[in-house]
C-alpha atoms as a PDB file:
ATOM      1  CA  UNK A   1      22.267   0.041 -27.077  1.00  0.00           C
ATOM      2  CA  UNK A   2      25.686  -1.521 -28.481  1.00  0.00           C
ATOM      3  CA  UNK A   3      25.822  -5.150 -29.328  1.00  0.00           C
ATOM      4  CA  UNK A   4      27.994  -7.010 -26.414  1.00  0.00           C
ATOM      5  CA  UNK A   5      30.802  -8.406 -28.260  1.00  0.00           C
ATOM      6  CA  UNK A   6      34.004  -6.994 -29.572  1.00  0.00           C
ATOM      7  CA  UNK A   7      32.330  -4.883 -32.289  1.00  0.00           C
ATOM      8  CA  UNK A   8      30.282  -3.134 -29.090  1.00  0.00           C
ATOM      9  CA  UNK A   9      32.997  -2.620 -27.361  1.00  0.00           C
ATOM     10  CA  UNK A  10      35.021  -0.586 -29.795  1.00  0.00           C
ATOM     11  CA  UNK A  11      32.197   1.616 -30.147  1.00  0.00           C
ATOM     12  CA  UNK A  12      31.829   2.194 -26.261  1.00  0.00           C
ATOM     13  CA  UNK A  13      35.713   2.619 -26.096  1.00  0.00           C
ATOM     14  CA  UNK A  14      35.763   5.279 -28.681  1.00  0.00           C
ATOM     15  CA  UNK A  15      32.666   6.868 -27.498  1.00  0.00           C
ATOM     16  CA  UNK A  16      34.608   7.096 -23.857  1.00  0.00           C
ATOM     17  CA  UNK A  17      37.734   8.291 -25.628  1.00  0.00           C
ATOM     18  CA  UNK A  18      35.438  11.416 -27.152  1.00  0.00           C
ATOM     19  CA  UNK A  19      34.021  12.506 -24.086  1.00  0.00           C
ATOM     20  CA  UNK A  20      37.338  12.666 -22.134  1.00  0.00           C
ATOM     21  CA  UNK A  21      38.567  14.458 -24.691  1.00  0.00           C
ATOM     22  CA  UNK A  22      35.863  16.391 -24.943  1.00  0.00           C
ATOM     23  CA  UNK A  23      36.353  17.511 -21.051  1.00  0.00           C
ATOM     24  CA  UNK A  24      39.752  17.739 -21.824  1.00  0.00           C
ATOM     25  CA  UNK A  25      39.087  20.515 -24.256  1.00  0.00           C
ATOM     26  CA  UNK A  26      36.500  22.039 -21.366  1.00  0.00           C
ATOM     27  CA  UNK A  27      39.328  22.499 -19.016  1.00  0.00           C
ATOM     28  CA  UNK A  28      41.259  24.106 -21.724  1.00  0.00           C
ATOM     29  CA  UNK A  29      38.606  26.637 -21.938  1.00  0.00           C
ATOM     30  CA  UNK A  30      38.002  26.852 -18.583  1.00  0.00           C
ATOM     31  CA  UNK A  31      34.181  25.684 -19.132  1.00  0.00           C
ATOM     32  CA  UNK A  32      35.127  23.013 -16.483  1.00  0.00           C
ATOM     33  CA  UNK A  33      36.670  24.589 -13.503  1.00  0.00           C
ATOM     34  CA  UNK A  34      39.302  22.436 -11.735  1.00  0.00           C
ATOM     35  CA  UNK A  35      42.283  23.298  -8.784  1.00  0.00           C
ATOM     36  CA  UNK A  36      41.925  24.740  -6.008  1.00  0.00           C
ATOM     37  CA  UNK A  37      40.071  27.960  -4.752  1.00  0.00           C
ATOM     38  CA  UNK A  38      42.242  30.357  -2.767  1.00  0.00           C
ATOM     39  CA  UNK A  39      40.634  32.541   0.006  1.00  0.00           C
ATOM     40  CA  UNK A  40      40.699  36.148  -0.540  1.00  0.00           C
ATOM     41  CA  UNK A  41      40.576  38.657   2.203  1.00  0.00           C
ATOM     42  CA  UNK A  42      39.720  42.410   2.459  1.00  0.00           C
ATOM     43  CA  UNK A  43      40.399  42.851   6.256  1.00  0.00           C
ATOM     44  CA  UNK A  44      41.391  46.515   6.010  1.00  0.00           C
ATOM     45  CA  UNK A  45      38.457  47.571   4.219  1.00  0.00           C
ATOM     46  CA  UNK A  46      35.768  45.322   5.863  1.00  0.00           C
ATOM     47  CA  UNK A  47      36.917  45.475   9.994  1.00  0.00           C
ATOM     48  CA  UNK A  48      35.811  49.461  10.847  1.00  0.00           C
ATOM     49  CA  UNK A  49      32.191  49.146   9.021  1.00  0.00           C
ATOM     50  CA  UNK A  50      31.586  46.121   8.532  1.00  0.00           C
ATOM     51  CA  UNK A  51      31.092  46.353   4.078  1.00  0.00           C
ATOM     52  CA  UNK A  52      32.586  47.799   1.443  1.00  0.00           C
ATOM     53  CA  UNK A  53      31.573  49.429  -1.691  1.00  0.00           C
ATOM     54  CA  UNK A  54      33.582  49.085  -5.285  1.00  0.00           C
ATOM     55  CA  UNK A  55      32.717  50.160  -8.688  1.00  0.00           C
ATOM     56  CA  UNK A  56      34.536  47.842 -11.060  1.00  0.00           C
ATOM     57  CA  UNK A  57      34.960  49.893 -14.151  1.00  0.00           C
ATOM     58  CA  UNK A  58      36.783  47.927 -16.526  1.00  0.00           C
ATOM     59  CA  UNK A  59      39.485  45.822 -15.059  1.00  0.00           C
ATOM     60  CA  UNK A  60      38.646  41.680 -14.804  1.00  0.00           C
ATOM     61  CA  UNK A  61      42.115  40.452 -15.023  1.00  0.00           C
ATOM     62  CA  UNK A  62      42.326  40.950 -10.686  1.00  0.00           C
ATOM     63  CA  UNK A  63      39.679  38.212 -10.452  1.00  0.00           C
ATOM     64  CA  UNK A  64      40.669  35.575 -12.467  1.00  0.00           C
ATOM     65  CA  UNK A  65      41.093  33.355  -9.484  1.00  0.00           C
ATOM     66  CA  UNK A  66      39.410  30.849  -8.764  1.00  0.00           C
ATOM     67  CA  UNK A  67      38.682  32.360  -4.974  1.00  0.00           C
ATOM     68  CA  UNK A  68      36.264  32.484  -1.783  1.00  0.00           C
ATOM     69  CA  UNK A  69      35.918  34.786   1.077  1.00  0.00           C
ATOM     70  CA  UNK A  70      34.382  35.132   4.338  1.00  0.00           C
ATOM     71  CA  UNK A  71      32.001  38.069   3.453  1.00  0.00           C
ATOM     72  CA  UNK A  72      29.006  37.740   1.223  1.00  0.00           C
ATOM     73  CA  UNK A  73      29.146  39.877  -2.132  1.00  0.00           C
ATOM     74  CA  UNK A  74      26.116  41.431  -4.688  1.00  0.00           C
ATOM     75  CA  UNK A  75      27.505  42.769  -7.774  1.00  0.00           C
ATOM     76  CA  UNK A  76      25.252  44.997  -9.801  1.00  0.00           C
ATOM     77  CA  UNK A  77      26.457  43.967 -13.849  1.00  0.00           C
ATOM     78  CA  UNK A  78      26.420  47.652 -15.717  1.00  0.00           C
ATOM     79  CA  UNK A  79      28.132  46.421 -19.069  1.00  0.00           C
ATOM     80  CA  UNK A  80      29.788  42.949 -19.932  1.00  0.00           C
ATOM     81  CA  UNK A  81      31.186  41.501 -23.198  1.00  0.00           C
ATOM     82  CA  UNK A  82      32.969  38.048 -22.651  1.00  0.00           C
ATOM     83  CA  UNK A  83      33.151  37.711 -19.410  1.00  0.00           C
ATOM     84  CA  UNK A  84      31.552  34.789 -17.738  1.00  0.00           C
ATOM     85  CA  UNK A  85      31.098  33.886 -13.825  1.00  0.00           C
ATOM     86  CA  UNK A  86      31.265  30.445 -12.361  1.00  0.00           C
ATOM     87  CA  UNK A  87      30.569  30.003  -9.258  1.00  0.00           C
ATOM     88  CA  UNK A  88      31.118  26.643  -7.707  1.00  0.00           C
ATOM     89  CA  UNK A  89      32.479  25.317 -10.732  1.00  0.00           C
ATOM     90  CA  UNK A  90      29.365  25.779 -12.608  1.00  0.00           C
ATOM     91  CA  UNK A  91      29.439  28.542 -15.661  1.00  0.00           C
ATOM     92  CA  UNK A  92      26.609  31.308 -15.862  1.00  0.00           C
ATOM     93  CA  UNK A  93      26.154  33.576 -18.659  1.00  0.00           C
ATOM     94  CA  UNK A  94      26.168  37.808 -17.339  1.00  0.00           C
ATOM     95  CA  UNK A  95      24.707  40.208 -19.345  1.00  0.00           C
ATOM     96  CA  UNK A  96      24.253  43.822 -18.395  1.00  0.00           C
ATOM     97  CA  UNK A  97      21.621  44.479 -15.299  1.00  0.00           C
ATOM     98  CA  UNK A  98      22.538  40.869 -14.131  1.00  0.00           C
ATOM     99  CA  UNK A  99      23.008  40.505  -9.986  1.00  0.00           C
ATOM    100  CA  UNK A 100      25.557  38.304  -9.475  1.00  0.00           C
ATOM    101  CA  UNK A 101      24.904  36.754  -5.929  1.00  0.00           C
ATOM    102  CA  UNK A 102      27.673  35.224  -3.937  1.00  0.00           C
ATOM    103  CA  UNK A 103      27.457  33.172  -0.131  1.00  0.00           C
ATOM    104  CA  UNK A 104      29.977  33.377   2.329  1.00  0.00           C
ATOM    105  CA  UNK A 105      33.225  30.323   1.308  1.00  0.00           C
ATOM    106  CA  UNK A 106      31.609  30.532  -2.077  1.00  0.00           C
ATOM    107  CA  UNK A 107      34.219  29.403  -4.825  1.00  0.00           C
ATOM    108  CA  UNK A 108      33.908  31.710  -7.787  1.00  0.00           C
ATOM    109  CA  UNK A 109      35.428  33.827 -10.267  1.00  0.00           C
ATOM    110  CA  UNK A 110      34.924  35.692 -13.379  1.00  0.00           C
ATOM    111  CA  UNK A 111      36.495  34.820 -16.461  1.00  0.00           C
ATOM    112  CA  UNK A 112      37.610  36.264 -19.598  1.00  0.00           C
ATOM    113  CA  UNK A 113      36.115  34.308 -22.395  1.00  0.00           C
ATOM    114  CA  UNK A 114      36.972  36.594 -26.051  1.00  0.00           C
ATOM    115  CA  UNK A 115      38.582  39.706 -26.752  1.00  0.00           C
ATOM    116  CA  UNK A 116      38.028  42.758 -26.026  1.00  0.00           C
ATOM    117  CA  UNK A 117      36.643  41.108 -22.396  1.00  0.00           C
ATOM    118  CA  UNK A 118      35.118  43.457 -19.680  1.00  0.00           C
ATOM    119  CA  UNK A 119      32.742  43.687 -17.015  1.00  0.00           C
ATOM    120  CA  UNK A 120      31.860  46.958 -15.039  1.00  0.00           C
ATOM    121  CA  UNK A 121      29.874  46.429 -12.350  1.00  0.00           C
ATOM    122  CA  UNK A 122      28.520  47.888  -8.809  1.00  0.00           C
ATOM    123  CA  UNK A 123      29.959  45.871  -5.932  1.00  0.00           C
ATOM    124  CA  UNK A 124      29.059  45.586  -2.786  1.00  0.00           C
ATOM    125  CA  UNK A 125      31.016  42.888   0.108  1.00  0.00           C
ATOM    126  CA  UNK A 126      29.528  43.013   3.353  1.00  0.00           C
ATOM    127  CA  UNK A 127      30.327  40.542   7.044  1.00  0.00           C
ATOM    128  CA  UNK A 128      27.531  37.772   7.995  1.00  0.00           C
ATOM    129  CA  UNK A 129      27.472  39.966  11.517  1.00  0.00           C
ATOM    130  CA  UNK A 130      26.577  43.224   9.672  1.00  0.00           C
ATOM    131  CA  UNK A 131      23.886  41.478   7.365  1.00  0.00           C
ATOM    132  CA  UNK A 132      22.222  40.206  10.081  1.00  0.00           C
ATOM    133  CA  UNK A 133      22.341  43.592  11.721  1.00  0.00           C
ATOM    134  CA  UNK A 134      20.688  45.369   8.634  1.00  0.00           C
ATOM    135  CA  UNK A 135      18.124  42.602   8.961  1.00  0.00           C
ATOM    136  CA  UNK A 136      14.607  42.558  10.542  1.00  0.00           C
ATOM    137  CA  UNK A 137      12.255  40.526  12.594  1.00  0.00           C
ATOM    138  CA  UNK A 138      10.910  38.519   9.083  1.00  0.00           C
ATOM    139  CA  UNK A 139      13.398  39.591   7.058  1.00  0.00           C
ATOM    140  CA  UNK A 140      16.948  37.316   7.314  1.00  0.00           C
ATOM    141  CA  UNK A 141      18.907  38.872   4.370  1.00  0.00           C
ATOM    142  CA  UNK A 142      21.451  35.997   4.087  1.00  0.00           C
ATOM    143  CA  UNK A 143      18.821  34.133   2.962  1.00  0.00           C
ATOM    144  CA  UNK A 144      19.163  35.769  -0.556  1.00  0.00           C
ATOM    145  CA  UNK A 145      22.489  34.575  -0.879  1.00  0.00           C
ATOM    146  CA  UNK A 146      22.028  30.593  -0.281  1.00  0.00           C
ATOM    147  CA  UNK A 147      20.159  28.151  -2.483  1.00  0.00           C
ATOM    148  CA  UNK A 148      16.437  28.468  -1.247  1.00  0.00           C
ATOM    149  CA  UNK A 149      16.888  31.723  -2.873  1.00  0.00           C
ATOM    150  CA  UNK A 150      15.740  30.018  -6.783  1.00  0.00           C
ATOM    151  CA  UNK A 151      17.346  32.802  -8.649  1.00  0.00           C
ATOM    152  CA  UNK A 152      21.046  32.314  -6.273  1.00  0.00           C
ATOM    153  CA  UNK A 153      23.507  32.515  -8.078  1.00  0.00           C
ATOM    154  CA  UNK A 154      22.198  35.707 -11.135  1.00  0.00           C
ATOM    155  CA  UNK A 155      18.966  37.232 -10.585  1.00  0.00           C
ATOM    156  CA  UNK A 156      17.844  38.367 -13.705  1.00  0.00           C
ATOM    157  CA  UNK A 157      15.543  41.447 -13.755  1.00  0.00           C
ATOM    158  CA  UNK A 158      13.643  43.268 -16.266  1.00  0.00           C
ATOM    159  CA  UNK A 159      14.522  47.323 -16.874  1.00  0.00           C
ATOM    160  CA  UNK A 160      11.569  48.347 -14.846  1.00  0.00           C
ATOM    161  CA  UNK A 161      13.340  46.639 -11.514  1.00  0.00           C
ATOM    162  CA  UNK A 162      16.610  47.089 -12.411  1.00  0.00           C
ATOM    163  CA  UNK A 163      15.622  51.570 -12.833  1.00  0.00           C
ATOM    164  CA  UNK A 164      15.844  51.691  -8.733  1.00  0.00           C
ATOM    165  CA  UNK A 165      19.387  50.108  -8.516  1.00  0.00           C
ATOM    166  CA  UNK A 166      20.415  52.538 -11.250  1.00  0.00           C
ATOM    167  CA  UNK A 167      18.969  55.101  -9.642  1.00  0.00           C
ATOM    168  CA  UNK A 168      20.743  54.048  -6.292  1.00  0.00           C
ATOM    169  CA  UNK A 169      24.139  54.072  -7.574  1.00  0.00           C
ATOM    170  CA  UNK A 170      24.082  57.273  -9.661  1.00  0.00           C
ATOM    171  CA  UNK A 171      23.109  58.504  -5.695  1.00  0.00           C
ATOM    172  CA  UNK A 172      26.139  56.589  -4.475  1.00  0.00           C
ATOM    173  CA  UNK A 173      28.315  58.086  -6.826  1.00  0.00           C
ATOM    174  CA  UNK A 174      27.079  61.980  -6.863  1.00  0.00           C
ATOM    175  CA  UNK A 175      26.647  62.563  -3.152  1.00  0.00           C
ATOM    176  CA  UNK A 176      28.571  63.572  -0.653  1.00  0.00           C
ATOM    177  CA  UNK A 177      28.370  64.883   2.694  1.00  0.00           C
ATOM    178  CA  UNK A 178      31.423  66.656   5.032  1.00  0.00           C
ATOM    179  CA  UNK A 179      29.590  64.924   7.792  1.00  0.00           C
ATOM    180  CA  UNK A 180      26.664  62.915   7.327  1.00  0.00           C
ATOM    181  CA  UNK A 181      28.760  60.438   4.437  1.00  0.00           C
ATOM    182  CA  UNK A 182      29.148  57.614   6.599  1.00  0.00           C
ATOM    183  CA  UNK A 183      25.352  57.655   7.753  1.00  0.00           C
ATOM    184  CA  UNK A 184      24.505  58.024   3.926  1.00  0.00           C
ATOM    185  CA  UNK A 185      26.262  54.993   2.875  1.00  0.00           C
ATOM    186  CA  UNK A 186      25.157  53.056   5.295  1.00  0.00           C
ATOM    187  CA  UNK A 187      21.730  54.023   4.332  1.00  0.00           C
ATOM    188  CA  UNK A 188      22.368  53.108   0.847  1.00  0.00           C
ATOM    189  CA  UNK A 189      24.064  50.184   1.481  1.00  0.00           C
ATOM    190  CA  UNK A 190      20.538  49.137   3.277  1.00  0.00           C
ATOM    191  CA  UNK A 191      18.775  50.080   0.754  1.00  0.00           C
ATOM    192  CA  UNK A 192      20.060  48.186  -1.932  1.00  0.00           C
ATOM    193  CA  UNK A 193      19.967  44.888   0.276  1.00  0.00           C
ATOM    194  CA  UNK A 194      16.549  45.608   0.825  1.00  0.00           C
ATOM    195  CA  UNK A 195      15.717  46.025  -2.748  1.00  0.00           C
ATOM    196  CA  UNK A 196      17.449  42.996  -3.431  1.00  0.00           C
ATOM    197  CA  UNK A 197      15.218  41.361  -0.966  1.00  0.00           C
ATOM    198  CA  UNK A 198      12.297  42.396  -2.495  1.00  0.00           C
ATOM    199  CA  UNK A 199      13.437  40.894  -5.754  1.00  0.00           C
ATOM    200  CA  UNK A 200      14.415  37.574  -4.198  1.00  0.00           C
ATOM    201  CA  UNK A 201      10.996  37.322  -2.308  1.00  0.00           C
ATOM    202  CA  UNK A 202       9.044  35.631  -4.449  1.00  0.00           C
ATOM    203  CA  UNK A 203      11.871  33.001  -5.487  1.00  0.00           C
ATOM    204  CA  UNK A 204      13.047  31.908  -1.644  1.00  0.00           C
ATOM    205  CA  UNK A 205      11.789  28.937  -0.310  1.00  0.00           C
ATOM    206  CA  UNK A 206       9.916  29.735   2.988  1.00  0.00           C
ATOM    207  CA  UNK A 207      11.541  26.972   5.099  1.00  0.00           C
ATOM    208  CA  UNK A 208      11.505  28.040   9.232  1.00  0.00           C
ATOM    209  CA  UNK A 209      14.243  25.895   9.541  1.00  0.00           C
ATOM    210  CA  UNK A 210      16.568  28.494   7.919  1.00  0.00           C
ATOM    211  CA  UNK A 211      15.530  30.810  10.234  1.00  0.00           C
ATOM    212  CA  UNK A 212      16.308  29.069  13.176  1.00  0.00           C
ATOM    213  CA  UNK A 213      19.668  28.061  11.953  1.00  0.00           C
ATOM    214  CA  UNK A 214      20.700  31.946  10.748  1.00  0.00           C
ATOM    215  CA  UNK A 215      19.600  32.202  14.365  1.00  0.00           C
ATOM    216  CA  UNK A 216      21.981  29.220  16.198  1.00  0.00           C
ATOM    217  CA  UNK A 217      24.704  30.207  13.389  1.00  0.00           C
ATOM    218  CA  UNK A 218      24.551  34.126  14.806  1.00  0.00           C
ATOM    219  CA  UNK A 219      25.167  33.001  18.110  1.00  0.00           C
ATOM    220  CA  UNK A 220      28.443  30.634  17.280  1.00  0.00           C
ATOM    221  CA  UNK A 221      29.621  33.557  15.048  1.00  0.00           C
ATOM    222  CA  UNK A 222      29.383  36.190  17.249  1.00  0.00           C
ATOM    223  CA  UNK A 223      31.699  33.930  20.226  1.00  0.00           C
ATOM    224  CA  UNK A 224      34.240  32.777  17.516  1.00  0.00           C
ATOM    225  CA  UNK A 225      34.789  36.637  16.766  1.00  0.00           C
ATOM    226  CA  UNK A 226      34.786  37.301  20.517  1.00  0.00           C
ATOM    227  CA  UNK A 227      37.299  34.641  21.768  1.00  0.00           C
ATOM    228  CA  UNK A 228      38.985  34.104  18.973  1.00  0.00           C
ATOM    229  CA  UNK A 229      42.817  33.660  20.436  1.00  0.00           C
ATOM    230  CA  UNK A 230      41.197  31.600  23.020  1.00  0.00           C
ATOM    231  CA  UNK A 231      40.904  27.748  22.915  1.00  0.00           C
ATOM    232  CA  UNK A 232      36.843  27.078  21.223  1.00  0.00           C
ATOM    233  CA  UNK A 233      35.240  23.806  21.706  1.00  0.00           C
ATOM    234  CA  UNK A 234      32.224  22.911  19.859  1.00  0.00           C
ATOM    235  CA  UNK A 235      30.184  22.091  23.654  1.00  0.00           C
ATOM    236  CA  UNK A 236      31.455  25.658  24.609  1.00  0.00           C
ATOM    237  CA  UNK A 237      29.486  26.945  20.541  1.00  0.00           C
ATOM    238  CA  UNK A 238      26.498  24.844  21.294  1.00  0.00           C
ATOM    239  CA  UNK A 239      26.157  25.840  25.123  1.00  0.00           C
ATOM    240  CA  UNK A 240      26.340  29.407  23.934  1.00  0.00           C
ATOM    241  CA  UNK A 241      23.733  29.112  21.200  1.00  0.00           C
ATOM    242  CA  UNK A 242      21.562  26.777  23.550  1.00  0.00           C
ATOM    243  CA  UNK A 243      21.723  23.759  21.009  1.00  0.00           C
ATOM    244  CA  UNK A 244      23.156  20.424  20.735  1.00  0.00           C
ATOM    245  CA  UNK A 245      26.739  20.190  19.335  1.00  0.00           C
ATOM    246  CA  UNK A 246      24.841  18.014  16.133  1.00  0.00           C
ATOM    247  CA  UNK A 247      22.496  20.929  15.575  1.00  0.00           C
ATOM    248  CA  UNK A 248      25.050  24.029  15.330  1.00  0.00           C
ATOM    249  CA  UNK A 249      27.381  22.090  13.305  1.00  0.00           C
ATOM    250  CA  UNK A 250      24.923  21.237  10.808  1.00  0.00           C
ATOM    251  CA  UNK A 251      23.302  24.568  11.107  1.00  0.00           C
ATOM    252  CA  UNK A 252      26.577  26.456  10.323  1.00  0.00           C
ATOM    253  CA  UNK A 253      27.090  24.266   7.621  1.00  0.00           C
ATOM    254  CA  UNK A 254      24.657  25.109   5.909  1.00  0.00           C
ATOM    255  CA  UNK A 255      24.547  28.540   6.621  1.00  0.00           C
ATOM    256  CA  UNK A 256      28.112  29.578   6.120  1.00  0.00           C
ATOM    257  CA  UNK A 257      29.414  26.979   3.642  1.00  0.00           C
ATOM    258  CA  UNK A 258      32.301  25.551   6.124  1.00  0.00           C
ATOM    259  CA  UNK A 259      32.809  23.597   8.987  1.00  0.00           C
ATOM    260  CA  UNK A 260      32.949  25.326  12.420  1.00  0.00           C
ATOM    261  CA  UNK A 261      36.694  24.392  12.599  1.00  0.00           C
ATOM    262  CA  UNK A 262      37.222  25.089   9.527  1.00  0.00           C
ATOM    263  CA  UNK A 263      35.590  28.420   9.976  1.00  0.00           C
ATOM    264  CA  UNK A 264      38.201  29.215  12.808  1.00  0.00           C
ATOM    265  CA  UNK A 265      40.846  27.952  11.707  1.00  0.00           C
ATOM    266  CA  UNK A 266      41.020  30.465   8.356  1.00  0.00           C
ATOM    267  CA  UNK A 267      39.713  33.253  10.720  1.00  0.00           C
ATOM    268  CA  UNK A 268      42.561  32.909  13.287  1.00  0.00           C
ATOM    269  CA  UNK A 269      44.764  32.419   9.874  1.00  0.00           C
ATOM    270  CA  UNK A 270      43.475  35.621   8.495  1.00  0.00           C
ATOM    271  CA  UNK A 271      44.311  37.339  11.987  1.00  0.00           C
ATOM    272  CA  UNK A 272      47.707  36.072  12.035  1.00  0.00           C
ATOM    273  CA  UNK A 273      48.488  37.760   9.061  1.00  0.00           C
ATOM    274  CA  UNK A 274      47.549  40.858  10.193  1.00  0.00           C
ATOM    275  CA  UNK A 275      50.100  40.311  13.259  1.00  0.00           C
ATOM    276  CA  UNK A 276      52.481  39.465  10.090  1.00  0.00           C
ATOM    277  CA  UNK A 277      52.179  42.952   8.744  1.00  0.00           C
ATOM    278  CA  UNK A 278      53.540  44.388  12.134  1.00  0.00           C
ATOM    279  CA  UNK A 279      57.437  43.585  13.321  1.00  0.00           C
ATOM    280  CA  UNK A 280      55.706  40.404  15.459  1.00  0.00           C
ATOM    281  CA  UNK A 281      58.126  37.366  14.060  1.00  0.00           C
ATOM    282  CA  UNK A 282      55.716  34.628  12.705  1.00  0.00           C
ATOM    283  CA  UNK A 283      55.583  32.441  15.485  1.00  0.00           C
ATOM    284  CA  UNK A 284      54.231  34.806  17.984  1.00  0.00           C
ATOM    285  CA  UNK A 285      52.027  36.108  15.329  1.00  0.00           C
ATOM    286  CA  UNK A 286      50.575  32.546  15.041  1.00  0.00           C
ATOM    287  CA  UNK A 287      50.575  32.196  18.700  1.00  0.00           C
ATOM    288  CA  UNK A 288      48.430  35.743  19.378  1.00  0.00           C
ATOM    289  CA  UNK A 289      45.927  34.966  16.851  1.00  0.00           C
ATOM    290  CA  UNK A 290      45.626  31.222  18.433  1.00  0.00           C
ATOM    291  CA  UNK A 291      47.682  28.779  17.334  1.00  0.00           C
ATOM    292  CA  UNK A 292      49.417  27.023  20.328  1.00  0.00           C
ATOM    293  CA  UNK A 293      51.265  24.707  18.138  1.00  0.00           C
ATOM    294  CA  UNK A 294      53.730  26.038  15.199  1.00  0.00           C
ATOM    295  CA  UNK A 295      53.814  23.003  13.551  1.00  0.00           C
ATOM    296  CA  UNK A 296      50.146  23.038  13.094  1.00  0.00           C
ATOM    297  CA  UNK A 297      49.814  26.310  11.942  1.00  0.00           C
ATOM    298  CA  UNK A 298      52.443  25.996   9.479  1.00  0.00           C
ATOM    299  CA  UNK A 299      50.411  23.081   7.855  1.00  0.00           C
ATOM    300  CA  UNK A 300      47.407  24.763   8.010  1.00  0.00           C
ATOM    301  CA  UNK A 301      48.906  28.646   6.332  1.00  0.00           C
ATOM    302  CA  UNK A 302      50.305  25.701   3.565  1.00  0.00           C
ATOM    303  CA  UNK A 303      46.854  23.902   2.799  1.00  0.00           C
ATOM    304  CA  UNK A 304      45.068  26.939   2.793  1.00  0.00           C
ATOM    305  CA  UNK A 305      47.329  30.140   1.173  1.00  0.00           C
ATOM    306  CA  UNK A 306      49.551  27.239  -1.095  1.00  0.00           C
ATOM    307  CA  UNK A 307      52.663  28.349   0.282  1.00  0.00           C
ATOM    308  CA  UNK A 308      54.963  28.897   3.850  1.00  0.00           C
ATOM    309  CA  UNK A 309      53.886  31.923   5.783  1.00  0.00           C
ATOM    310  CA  UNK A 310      57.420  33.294   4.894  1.00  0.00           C
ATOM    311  CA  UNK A 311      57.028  32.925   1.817  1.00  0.00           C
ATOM    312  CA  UNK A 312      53.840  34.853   1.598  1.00  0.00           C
ATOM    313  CA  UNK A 313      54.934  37.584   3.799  1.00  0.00           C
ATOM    314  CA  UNK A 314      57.880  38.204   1.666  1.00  0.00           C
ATOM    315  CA  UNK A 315      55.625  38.465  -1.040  1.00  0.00           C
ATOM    316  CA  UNK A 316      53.423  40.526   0.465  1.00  0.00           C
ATOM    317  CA  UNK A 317      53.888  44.390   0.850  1.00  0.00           C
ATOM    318  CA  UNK A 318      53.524  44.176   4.160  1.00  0.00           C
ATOM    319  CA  UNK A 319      55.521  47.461   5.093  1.00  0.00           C
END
């Protein structure tokens, strides 16, 4: 306690003055995250199977945005000096045999924090629809990627767990088939979620609740992706999943990490610029992925990519 008078006051004011400073030197070093995350999409690589596999060897310079996207990702750490993640604008320590966990609209990145900065690592990115088709009866895998999972975001193992993933990827990476591969990944790519359930067991909060949602959030999901040039109304969501308009948009909250508008507006966003890559001028590309109003659309590109869809498709190599 400071006495209150002028003497006590000093003392708080400089005390204030060291702690913004002291944030101030935070930001410098990026140990406070601040600005805006960017969404990131993968379209190509995610829309014929659903996930997609990448071993990161020693390149971290790609991710140093601050980014989401609408997939869920489990990265397998193999080797890491100086390199941190944050996720959410929180800052976690990696370290070799690490799983880095990361939800669906999840702000994250990894950052470069010394010299000589690296992280190779085992990636896999894989759709909410495809999860919950490699799930089970009791077993909802996008459970291990929200907060009732205690070990979400890193899951730290000891070398006696971590022996199977190793095993799994030096699998991944010496086998292939002339006409089987597909059927192999997939098998893999199973495999390792289920291992990673197995892991996560023990630390997820058995709440029903989260079942049920997954459940009313498949159902919404599943008609976005269906009608998604068509006009969606949240009674039209709610009839489909047989629950109240409150209930789904609470659900997919908390499920998915974005409002149900939100959650269609940056889908039909990310379809329009697929119509961008094609000779379609922007306007009917907005209007086939649907957007019945320019003006909106425009607005909506701008808060979300940071700049005009011109601008970003001449930036883009789109040819």
């Amino acid at each position: 306690r400071y006495p209150a008078n002028a003497a006590g006051t000093k003392i708080c004011g400089e005390i204030s003055d060291r702690i913004k400073q002291q944030v101030t030197d935070r930001q410098k070093r990026g140990m406070v995250m601040v600005g805006k995350a960017y969404p990131r999409t993968h379209y190509e690589e995610l829309k014929n199977e659903g996930y997609r596999i990448i071993h990161f060897e020693e390149i971290i310079t790609h991710l140093t945005e601050y980014h989401y996207h609408d997939y869920y990702e489990l990265s397998i750490i193999l080797s890491c000096k100086n390199v941190v993640y944050f996720c959410s604008q929180t800052e976690y320590r990696i370290t070799e045999g690490d799983i880095v966990l990361c939800n669906v609209f999840e702000p994250h990145l990894y950052k470069e924090v010394g010299p000589d900065a690296h992280c190779e690592r085992f990636n896999l990115g894989i759709e909410f629809t495809k999860l919950l088709q490699f799930s089970a009866k009791d077993t909802n895998l996008p459970v291990i990627f929200q907060k009732c999972n205690d070990n979400y975001p890193i899951m730290h193992l000891g070398f006696r767990e971590l022996l199977k993933y190793y095993e799994l990827i030096d699998l991944y990476k010496k086998h292939r088939l002339k006409y089987g591969n597909e059927i192999l990944k997939s098998g893999l790519v199973q495999l390792l979620l289920a291992y990673a359930y197995e892991d996560a067991y023990p630390y997820l909060n058995k709440d029903n609740g989260n079942s049920e949602n997954i459940h009313a959030v498949t159902a919404v999901v599943e008609y976005i992706h269906s009608h998604i040039s068509e006009n969606i109304t949240l009674s039209q969501l709610a009839k489909k999943a047989n629950y109240s308009v409150s209930y789904i948009c609470a659900a997919f909250k908390s499920v998915m990490n974005k409002t149900i508008n939100n959650y269609i507006k940056e889908k039909r966003l990310d379809l329009a610029i697929q119509y961008m890559k094609t000779d379609l001028p922007i306007s009917e590309a907005a209007e086939k992925a649907g957007f019945n109003n320019y003006s909106y659309f425009y607005k909506a590109f701008k808060s979300v990519y940071g700049i005009s869809p011109a601008e970003y498709k001449s930036k883009k190599p789109f040819k």
